[in-house]
C-alpha atoms as a PDB file:
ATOM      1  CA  UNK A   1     114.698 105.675  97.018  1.00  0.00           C
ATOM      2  CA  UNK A   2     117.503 108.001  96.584  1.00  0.00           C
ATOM      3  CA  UNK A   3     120.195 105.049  98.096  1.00  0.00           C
ATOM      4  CA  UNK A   4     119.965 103.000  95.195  1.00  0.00           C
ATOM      5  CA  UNK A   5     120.968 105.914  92.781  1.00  0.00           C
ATOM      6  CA  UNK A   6     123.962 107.385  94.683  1.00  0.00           C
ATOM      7  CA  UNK A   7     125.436 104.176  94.904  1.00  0.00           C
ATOM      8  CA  UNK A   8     125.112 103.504  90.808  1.00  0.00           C
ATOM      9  CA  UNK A   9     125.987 107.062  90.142  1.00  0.00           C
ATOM     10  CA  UNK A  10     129.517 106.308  92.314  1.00  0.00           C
ATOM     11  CA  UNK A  11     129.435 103.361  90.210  1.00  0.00           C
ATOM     12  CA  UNK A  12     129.077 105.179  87.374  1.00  0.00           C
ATOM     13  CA  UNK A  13     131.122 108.176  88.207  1.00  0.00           C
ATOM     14  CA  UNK A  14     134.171 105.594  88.943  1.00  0.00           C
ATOM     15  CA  UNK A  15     133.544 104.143  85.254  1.00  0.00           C
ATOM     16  CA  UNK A  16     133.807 107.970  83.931  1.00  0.00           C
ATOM     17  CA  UNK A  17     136.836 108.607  85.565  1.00  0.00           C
ATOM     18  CA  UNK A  18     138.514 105.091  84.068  1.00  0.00           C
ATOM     19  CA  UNK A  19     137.232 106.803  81.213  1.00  0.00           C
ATOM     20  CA  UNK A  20     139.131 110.428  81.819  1.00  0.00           C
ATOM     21  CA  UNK A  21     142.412 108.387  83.040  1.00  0.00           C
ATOM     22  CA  UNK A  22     142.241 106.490  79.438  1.00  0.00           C
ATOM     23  CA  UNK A  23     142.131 109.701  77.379  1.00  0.00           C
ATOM     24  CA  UNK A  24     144.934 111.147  79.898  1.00  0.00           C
ATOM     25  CA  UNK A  25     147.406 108.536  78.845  1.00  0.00           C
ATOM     26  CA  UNK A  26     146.366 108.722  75.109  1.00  0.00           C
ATOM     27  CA  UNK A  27     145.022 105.378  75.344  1.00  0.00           C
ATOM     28  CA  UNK A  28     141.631 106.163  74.484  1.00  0.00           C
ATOM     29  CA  UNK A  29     141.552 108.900  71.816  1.00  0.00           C
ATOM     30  CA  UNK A  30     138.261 111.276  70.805  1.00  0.00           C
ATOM     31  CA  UNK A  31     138.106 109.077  67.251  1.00  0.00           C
ATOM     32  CA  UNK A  32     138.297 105.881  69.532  1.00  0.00           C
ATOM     33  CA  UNK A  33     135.627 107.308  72.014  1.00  0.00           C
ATOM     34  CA  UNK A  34     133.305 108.296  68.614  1.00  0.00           C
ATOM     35  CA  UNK A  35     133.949 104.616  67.400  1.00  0.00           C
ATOM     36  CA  UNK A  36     133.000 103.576  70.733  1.00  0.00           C
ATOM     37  CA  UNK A  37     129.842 105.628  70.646  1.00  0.00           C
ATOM     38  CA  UNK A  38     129.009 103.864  67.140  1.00  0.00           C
ATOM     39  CA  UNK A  39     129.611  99.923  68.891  1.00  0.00           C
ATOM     40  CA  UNK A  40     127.093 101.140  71.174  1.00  0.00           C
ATOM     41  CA  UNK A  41     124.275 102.039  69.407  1.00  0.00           C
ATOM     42  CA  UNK A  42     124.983  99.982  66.967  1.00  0.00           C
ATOM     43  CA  UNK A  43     125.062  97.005  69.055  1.00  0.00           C
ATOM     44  CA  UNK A  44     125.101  97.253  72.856  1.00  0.00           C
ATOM     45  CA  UNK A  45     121.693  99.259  72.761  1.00  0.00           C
ATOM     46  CA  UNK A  46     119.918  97.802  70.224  1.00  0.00           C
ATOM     47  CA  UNK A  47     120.414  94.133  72.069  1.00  0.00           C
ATOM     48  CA  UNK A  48     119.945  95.542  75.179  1.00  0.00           C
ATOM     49  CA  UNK A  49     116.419  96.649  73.853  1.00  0.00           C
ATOM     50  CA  UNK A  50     115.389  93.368  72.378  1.00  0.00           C
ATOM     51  CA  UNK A  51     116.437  91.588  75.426  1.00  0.00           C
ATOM     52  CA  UNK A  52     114.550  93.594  78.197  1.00  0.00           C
ATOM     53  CA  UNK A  53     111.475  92.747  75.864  1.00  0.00           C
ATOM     54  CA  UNK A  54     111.663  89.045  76.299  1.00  0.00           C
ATOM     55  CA  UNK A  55     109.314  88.008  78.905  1.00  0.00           C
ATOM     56  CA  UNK A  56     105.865  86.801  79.620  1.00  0.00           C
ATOM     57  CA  UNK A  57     102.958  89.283  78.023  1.00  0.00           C
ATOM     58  CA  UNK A  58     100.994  91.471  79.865  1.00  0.00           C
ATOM     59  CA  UNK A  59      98.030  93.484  78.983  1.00  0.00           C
ATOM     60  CA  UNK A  60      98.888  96.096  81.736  1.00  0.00           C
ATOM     61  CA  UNK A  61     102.666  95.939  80.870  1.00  0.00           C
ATOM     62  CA  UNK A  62     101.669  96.553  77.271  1.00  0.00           C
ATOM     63  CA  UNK A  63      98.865  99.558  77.941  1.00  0.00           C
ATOM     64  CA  UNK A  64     101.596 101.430  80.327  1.00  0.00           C
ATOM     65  CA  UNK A  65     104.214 101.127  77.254  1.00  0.00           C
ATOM     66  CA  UNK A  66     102.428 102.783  75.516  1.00  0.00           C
ATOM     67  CA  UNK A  67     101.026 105.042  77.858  1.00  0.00           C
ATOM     68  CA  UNK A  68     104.536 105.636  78.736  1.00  0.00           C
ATOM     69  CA  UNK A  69     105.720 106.364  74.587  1.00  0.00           C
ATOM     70  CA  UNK A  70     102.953 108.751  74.427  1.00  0.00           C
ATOM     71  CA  UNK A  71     104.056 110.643  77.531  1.00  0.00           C
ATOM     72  CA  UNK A  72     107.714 110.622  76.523  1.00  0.00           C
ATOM     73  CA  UNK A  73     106.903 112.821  73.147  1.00  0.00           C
ATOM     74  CA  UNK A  74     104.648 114.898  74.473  1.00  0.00           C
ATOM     75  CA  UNK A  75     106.876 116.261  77.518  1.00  0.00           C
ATOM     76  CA  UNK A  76     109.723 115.877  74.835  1.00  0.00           C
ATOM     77  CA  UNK A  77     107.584 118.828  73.296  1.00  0.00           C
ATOM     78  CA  UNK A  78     106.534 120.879  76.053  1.00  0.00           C
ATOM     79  CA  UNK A  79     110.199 120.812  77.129  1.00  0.00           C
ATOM     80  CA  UNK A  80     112.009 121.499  73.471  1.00  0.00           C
ATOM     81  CA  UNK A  81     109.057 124.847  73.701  1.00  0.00           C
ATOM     82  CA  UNK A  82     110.135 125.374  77.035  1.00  0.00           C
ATOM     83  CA  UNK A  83     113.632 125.695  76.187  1.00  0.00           C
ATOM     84  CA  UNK A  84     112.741 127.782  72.933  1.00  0.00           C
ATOM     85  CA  UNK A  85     110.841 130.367  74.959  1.00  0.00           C
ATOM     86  CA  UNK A  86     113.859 130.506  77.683  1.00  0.00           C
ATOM     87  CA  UNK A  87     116.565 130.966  74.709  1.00  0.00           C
ATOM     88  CA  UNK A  88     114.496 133.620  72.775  1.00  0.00           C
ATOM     89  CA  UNK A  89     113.964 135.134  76.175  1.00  0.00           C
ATOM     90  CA  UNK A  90     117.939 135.164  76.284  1.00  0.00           C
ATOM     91  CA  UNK A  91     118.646 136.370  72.767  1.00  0.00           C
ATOM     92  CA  UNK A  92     120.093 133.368  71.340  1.00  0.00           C
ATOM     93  CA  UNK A  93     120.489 133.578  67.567  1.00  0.00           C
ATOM     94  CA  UNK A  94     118.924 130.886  65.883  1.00  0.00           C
ATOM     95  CA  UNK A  95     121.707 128.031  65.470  1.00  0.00           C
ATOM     96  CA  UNK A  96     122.786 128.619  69.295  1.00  0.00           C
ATOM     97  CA  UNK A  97     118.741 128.684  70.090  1.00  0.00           C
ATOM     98  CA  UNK A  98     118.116 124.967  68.046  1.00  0.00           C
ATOM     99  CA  UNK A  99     120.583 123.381  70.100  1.00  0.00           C
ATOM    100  CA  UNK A 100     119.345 124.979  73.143  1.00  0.00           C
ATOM    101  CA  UNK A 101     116.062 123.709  72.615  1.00  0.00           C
ATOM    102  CA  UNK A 102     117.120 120.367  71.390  1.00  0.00           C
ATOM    103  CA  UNK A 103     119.555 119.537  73.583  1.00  0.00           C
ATOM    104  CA  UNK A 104     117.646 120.454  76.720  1.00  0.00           C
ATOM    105  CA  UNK A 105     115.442 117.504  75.924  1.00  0.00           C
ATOM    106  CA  UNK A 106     118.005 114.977  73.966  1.00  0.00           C
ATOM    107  CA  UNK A 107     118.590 113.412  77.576  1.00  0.00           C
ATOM    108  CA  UNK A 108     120.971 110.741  78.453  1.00  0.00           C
ATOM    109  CA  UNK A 109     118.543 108.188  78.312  1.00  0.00           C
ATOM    110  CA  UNK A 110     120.527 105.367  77.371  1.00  0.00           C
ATOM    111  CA  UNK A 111     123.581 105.599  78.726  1.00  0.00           C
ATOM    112  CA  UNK A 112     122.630 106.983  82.231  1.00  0.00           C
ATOM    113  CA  UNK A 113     118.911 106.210  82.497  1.00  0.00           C
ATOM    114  CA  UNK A 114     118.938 102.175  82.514  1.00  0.00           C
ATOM    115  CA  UNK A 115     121.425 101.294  84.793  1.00  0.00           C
ATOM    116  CA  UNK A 116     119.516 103.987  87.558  1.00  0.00           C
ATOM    117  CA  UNK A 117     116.335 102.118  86.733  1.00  0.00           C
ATOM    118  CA  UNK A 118     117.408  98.681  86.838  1.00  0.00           C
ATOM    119  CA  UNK A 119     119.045 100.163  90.460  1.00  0.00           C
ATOM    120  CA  UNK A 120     115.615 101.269  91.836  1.00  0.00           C
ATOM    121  CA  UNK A 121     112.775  99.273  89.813  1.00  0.00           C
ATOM    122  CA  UNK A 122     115.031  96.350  88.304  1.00  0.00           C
ATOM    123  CA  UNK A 123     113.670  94.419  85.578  1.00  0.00           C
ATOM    124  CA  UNK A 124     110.090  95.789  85.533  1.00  0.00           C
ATOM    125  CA  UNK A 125     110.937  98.747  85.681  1.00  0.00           C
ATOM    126  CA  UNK A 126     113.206  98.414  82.487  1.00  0.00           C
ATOM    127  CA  UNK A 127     110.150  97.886  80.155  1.00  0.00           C
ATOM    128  CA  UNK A 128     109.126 101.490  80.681  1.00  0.00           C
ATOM    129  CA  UNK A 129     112.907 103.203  79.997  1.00  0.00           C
ATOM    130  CA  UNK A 130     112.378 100.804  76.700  1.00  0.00           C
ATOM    131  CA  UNK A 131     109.374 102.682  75.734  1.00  0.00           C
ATOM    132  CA  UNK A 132     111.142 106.086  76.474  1.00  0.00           C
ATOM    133  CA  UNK A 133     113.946 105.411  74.663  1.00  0.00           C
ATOM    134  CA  UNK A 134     112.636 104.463  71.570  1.00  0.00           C
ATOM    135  CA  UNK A 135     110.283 107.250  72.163  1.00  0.00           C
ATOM    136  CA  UNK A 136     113.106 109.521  72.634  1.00  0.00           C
ATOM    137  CA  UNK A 137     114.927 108.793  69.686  1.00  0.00           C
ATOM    138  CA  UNK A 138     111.721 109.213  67.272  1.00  0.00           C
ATOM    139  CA  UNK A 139     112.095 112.605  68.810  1.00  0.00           C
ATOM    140  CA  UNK A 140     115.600 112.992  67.693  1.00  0.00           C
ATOM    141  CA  UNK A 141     114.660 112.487  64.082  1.00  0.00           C
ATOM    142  CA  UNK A 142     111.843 114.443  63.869  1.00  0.00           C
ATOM    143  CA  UNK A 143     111.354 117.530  66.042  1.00  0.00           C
ATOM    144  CA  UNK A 144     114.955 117.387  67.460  1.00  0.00           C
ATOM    145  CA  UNK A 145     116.557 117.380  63.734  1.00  0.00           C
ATOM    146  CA  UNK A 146     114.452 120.065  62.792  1.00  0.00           C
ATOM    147  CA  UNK A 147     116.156 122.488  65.982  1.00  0.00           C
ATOM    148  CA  UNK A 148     119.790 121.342  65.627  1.00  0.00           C
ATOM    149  CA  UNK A 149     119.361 122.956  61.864  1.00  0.00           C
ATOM    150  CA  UNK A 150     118.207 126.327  62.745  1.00  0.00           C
ATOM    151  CA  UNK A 151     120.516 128.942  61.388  1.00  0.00           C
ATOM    152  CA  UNK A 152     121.972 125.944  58.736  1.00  0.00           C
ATOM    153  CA  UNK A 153     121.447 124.858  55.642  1.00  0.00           C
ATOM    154  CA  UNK A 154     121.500 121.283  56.846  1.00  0.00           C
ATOM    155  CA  UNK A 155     116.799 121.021  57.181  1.00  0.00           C
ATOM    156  CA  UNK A 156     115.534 118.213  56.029  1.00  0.00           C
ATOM    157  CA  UNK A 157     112.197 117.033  54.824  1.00  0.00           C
ATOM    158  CA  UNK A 158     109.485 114.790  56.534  1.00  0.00           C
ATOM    159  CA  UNK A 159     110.378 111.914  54.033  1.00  0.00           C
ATOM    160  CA  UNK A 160     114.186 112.327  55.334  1.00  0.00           C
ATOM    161  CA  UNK A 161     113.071 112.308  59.100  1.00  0.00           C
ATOM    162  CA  UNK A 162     111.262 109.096  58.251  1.00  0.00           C
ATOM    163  CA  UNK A 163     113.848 107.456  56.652  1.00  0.00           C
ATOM    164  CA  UNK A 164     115.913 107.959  59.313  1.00  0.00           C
ATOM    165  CA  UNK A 165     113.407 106.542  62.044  1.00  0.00           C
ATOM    166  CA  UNK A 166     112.726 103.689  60.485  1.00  0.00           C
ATOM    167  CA  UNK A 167     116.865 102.844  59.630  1.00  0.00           C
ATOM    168  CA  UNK A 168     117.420 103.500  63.125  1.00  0.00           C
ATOM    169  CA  UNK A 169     119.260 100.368  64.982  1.00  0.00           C
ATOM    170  CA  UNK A 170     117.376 101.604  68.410  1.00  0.00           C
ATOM    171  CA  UNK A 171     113.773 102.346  66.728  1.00  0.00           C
ATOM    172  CA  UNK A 172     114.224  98.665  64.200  1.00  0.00           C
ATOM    173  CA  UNK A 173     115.524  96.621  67.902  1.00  0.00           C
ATOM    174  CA  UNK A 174     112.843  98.440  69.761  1.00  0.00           C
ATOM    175  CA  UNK A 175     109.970  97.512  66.970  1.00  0.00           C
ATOM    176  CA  UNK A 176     111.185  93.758  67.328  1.00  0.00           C
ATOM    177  CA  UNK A 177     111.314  93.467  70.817  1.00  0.00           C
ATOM    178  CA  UNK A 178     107.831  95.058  71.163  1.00  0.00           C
ATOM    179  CA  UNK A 179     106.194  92.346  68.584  1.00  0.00           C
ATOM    180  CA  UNK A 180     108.078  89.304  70.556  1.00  0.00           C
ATOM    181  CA  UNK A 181     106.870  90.410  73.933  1.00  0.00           C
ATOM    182  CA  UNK A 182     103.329  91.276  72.354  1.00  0.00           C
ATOM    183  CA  UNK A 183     103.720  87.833  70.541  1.00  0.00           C
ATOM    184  CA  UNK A 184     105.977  85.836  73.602  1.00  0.00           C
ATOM    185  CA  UNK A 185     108.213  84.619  71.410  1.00  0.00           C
ATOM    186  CA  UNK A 186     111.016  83.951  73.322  1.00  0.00           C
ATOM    187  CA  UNK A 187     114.178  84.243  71.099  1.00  0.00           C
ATOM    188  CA  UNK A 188     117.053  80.548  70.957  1.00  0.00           C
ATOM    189  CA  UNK A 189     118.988  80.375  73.713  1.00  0.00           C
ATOM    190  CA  UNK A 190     122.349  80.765  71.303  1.00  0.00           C
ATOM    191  CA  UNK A 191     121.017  84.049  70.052  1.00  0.00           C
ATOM    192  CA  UNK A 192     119.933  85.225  73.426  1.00  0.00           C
ATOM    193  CA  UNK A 193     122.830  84.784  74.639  1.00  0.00           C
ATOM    194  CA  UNK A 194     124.944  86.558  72.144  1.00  0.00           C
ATOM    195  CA  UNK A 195     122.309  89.884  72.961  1.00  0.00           C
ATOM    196  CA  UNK A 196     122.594  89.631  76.685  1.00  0.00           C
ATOM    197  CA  UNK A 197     126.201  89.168  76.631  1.00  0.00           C
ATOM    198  CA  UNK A 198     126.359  92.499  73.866  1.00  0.00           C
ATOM    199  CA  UNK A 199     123.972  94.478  76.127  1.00  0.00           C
ATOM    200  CA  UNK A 200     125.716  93.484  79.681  1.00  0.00           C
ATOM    201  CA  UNK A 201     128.795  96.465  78.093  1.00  0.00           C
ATOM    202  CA  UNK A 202     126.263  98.597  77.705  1.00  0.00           C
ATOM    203  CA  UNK A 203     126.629 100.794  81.442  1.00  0.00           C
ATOM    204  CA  UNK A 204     130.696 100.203  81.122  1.00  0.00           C
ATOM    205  CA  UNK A 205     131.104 101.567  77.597  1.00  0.00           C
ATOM    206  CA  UNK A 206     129.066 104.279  77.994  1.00  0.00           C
ATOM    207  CA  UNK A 207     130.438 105.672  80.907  1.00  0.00           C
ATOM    208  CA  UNK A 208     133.909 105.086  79.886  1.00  0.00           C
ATOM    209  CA  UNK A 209     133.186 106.906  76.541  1.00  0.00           C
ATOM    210  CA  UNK A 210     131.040 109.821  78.808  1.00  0.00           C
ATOM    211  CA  UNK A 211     134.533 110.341  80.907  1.00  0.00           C
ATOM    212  CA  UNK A 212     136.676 110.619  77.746  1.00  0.00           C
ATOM    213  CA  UNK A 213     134.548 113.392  76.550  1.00  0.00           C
ATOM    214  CA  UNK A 214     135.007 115.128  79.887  1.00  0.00           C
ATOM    215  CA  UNK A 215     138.890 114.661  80.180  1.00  0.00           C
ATOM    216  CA  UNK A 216     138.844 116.571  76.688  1.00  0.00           C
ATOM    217  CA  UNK A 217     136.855 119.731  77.717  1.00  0.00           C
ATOM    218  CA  UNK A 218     138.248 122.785  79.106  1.00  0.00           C
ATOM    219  CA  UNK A 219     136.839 122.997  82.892  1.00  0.00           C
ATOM    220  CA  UNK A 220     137.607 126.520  83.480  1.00  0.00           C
ATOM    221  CA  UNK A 221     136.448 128.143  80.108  1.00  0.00           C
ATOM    222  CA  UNK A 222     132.982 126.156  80.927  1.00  0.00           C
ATOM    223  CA  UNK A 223     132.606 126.979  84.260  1.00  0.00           C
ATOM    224  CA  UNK A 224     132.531 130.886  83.082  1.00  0.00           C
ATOM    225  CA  UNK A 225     129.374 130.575  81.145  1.00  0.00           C
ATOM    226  CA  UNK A 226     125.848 130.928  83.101  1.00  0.00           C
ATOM    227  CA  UNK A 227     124.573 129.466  80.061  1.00  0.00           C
ATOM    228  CA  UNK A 228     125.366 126.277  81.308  1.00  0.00           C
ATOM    229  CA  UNK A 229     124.231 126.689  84.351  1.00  0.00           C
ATOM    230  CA  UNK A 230     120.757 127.619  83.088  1.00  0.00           C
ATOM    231  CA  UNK A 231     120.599 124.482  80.470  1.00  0.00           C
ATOM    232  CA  UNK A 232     121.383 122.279  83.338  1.00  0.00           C
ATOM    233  CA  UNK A 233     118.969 124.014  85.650  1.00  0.00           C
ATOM    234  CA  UNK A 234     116.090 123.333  83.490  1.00  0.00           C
ATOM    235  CA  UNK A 235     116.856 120.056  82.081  1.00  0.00           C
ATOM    236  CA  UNK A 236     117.550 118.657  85.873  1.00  0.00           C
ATOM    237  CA  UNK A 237     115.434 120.298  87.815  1.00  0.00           C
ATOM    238  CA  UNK A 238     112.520 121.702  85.963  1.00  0.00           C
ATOM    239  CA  UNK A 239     111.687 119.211  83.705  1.00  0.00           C
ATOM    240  CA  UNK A 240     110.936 116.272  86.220  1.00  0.00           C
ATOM    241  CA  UNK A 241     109.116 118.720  88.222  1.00  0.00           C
ATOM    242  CA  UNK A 242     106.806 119.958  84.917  1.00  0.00           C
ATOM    243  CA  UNK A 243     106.640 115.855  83.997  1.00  0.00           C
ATOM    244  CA  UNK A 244     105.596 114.981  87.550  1.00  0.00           C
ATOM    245  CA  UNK A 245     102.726 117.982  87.316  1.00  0.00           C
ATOM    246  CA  UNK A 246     101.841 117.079  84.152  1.00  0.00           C
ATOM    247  CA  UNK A 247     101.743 113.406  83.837  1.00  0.00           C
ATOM    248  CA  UNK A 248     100.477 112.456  86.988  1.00  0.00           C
ATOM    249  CA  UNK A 249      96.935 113.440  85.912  1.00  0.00           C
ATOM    250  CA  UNK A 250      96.865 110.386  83.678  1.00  0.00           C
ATOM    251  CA  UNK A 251      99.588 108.301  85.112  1.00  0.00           C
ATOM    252  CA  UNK A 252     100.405 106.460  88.299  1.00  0.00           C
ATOM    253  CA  UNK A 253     103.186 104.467  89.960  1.00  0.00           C
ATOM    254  CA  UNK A 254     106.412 102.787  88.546  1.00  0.00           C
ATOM    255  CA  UNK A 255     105.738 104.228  84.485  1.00  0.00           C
ATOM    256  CA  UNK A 256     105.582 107.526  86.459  1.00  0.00           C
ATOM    257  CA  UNK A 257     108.256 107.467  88.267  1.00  0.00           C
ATOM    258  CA  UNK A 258     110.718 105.747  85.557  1.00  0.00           C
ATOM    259  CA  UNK A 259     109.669 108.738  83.194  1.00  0.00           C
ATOM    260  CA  UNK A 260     109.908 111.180  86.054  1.00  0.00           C
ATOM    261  CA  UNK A 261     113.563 110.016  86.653  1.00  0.00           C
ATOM    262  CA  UNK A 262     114.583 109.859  83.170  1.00  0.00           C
ATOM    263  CA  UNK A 263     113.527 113.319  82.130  1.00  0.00           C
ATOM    264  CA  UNK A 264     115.904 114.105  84.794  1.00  0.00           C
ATOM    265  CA  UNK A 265     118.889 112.611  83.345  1.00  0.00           C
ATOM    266  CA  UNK A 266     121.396 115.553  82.057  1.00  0.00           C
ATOM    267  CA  UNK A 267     122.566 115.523  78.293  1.00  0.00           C
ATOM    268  CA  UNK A 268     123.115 112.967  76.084  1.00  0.00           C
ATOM    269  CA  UNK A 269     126.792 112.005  75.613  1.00  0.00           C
ATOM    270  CA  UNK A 270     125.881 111.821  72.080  1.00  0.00           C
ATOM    271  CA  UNK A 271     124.595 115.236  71.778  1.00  0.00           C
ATOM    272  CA  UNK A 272     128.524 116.439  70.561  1.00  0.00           C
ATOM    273  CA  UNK A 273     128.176 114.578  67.284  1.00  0.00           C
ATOM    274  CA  UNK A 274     124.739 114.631  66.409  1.00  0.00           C
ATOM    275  CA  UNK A 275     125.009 118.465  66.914  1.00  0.00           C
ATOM    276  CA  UNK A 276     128.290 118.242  64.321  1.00  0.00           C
ATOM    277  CA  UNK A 277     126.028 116.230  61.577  1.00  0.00           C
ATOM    278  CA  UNK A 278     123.492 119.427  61.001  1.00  0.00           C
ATOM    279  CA  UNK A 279     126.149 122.228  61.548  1.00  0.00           C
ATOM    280  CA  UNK A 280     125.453 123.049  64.818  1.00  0.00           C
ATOM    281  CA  UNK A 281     128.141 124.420  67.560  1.00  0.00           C
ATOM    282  CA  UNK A 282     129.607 120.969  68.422  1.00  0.00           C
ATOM    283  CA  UNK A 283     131.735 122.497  71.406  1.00  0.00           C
ATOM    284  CA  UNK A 284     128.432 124.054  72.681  1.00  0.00           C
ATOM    285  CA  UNK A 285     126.858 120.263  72.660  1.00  0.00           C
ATOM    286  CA  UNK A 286     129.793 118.896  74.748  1.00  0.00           C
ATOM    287  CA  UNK A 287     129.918 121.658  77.136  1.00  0.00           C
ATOM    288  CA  UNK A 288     126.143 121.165  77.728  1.00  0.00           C
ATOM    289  CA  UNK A 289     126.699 117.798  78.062  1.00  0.00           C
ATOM    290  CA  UNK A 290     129.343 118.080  80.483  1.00  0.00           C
ATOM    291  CA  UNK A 291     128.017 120.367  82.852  1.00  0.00           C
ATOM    292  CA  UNK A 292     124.745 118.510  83.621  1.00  0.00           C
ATOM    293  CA  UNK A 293     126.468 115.226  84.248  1.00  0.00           C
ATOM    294  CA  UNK A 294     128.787 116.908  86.720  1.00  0.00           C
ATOM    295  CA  UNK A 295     125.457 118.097  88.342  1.00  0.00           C
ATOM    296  CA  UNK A 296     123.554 115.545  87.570  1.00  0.00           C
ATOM    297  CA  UNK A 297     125.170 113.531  90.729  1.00  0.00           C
ATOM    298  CA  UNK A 298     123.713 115.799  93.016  1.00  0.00           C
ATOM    299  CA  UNK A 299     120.002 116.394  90.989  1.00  0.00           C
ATOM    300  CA  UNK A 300     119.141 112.801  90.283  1.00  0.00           C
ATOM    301  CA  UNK A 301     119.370 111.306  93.711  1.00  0.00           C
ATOM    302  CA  UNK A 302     117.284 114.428  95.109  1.00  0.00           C
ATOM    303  CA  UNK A 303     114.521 113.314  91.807  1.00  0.00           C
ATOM    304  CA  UNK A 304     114.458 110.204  93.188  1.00  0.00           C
ATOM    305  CA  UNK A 305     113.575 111.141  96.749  1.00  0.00           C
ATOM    306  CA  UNK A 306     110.882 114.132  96.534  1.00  0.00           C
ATOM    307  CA  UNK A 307     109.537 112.996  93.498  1.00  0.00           C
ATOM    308  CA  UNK A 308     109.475 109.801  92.808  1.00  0.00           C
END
């Protein structure tokens, strides 16, 4: 199992470094990389989404997806307390301690979860990581919104969150794609085409926008602080290993193991800016971010082995 992911995280890892030698020569700027972060899930995602949904219906294929959505929040919450409990354990005042919590569980699902998936499960397996990342980003608006404001001024209310769910590009493509599998309608070739082709830059942007990001941050400075080390300890290690324990009781084979393997991924790439919109310590997002992809190379292929 662990073959198929070292040989898309070289992929991947050779896309991040066109990334880092783009941003070296000042080709690819941080506002580019931002606006490249905004074609994504704007477009790329939301595409991709709708066009992993259209296929046959299946009862079982339906039950695990949601199975599989109602896992993703709930370990979503054990790991944002998780996270709490190790950062009041630490000290952290209370902005540094939201985006601890947050961020620990704010994983790179999109960007770095489908392409492994579609590596070890391929298509089938892809209907899960949809349910997990729409999952995922209902967390974002709701609990995860709520932790990046600690310490701010910046809280909003539950009509806000759900505003912001239901506006969402990923949540709205997610929401479609859903009813057309549940309904097998099966999209005009024209228009399906026009989302596959969006979707298929999906794995290249992303990565190319992830190594941008990395070229900008100061290695050594990062490198000094064990607080790194301990985000990316728990959010690589210990929270496949608590998902596995937990969700085994009432789940079984490839859901499992595509959740297992996705609450494994390290930051999200678009932790940095969604930190920035609620005040938090934007550097602090990108250094978390940076250090568990580094490590991430080494953790996910050992997730796929022993526990998946």
């Amino acid at each position: 199992m662990a073959i198929p992911v070292i040989y898309q995280l070289i992929t991947m890892v050779i896309l991040m470094i066109v990334g880092v030698i783009l941003h070296k020569k000042n080709i690819l700027s941080i506002a580019n990389a931002k606006g490249l972060s905004i074609v994504l899930t704007r477009v790329a995602v939301p595409c991709n989404m709708v066009v992993l949904l259209q296929r046959d219906y299946s009862p079982e294929i339906f039950r695990g997806f949601l199975v599989t959505c109602l896992a993703t929040y709930g370990m979503c919450c054990v790991g944002a307390l998780m996270f709490f409990i190790v950062g009041k354990f630490m000290k952290m005042k209370p902005a540094e301690l939201g985006l601890f919590s947050g961020g620990g569980v704010y994983s790179n699902v999109i960007f770095m979860g489908q392409p492994l998936i579609l590596a070890m499960y391929g298509a089938e397996g892809l209907i899960f990581c949809v349910a997990v990342m729409f999952t995922c980003n209902v967390f974002l608006f709701t609990v995860c919104s709520v932790l990046f404001a600690m310490g701010s001024d910046q809280k909003k209310n539950l009509k806000t969150m759900a505003k912001e769910i239901c506006t969402s590009l990923i949540c709205i493509s997610a929401v479609v794609g859903v009813f057309c599998f549940v309904n097998e309608i099966h999209l005009p070739q024209p228009v399906y085409d026009v989302m596959q082709y969006s979707a298929n830059t999906t794995v290249c942007l992303s990565m190319i926008y992830i190594g941008s990001l990395l070229a900008a941050a100061n290695v050594r400075e990062i490198f000094k602080d064990k607080v790194v080390y301990i985000f990316s300890f728990f959010t690589l290690i210990i929270m496949p290993i608590i998902t596995k324990a937990i969700c085994h009781t009432f789940m079984s084979g490839m859901a499992l193991s595509v959740l297992v393997v996705l609450m494994a991924t390290p930051a999200a790439a678009a932790l940095p800016s969604f930190a920035d919109q609620y005040g938090a310590d934007e550097k602090r997002a990108s250094q978390y971010t940076f250090v568990s992809t580094i490590f991430s190379v080494v953790t996910l292929p050992l997730v796929a082995q022993f526990l998946c």
